[in-house]
Protein backbone atom coordinates (compact mmCIF):
# COMPACT_ATOMS: atom_id res chain seq x y z
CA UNK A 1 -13.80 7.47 9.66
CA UNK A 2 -11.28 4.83 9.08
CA UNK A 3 -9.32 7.14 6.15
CA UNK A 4 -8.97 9.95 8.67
CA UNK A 5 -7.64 7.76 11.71
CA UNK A 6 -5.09 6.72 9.00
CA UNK A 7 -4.21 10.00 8.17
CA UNK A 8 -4.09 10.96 11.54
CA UNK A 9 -2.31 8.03 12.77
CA UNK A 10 -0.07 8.43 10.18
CA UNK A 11 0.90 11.90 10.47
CA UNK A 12 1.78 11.73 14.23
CA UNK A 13 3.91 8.99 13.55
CA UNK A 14 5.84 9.94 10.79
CA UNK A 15 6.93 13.50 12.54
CA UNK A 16 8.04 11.28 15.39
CA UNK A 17 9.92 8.76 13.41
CA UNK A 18 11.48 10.84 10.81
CA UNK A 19 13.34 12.47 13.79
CA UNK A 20 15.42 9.19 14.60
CA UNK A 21 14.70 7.43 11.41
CA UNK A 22 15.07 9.73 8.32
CA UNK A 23 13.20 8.80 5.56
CA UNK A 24 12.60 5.09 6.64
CA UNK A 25 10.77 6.25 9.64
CA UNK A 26 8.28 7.84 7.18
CA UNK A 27 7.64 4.30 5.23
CA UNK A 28 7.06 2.45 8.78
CA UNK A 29 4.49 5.25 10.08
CA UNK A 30 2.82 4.90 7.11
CA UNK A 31 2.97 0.95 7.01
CA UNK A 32 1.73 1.29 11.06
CA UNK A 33 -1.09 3.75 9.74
CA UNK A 34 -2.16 1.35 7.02
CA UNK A 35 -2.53 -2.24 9.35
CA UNK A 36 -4.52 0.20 11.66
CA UNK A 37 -6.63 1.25 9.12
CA UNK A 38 -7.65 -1.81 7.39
CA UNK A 39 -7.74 -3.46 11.19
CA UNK A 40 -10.67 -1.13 11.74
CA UNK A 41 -12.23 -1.56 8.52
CA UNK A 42 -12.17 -5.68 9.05
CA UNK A 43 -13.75 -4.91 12.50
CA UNK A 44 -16.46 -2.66 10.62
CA UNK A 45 -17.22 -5.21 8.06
CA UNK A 46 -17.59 -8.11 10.52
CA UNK A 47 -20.08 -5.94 12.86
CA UNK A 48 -22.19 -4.38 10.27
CA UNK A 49 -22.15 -6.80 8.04
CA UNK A 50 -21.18 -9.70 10.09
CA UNK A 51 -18.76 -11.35 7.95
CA UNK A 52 -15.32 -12.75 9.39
CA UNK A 53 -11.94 -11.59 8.05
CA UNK A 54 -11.04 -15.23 7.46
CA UNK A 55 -14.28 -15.57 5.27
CA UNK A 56 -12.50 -13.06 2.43
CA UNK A 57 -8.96 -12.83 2.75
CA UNK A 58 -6.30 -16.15 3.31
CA UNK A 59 -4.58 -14.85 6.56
CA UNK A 60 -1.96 -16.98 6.25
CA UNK A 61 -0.77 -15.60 2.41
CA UNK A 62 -1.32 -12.15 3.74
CA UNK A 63 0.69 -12.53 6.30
CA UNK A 64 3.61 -14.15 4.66
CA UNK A 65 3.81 -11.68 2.04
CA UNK A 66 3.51 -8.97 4.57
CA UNK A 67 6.72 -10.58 6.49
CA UNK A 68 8.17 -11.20 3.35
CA UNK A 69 7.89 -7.10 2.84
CA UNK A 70 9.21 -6.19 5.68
CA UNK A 71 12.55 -8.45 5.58
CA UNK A 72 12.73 -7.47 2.37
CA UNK A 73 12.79 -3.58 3.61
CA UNK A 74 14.80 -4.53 6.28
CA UNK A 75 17.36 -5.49 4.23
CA UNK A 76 17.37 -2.91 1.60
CA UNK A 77 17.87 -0.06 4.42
CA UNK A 78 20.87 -2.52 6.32
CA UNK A 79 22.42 -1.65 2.46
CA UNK A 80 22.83 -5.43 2.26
């Protein structure tokens, strides 16, 4: 179930973003698609399974990176 809201998700947003974003808006649908997905595989895990997100991944790494990623991105389409 989670796979196909990604797809799904990620679809939709790329035909609306390409419009005002080019190719960039295709890499941020599917970025949006992908933190969706693995936000409703986290809440799957914890209430099947009934273990926490902070019990298997460091939140705090995962987000820096992530940030890290995006600036990074950021960047690189400013042409800096």
């Amino acid at each position: 179930a989670a796979s196909f809201l990604e797809l799904v998700i990620n679809v939709t947003l790329s035909l609306l973003f390409v419009q005002f974003l080019g190719i960039a808006g295709i890499a941020f649908a599917t970025c949006i698609a992908y933190i969706f997905e693995k936000i409703d595989i986290g809440d799957e895990v914890r209430r099947r399974l009934n273990i926490r997100l902070v019990e298997y991944l460091s939140l705090r790494n995962y987000l820096l990176y992530s940030l890290i990623t995006i600036v990074i991105f950021i960047f690189a389409e400013l042409n800096f």
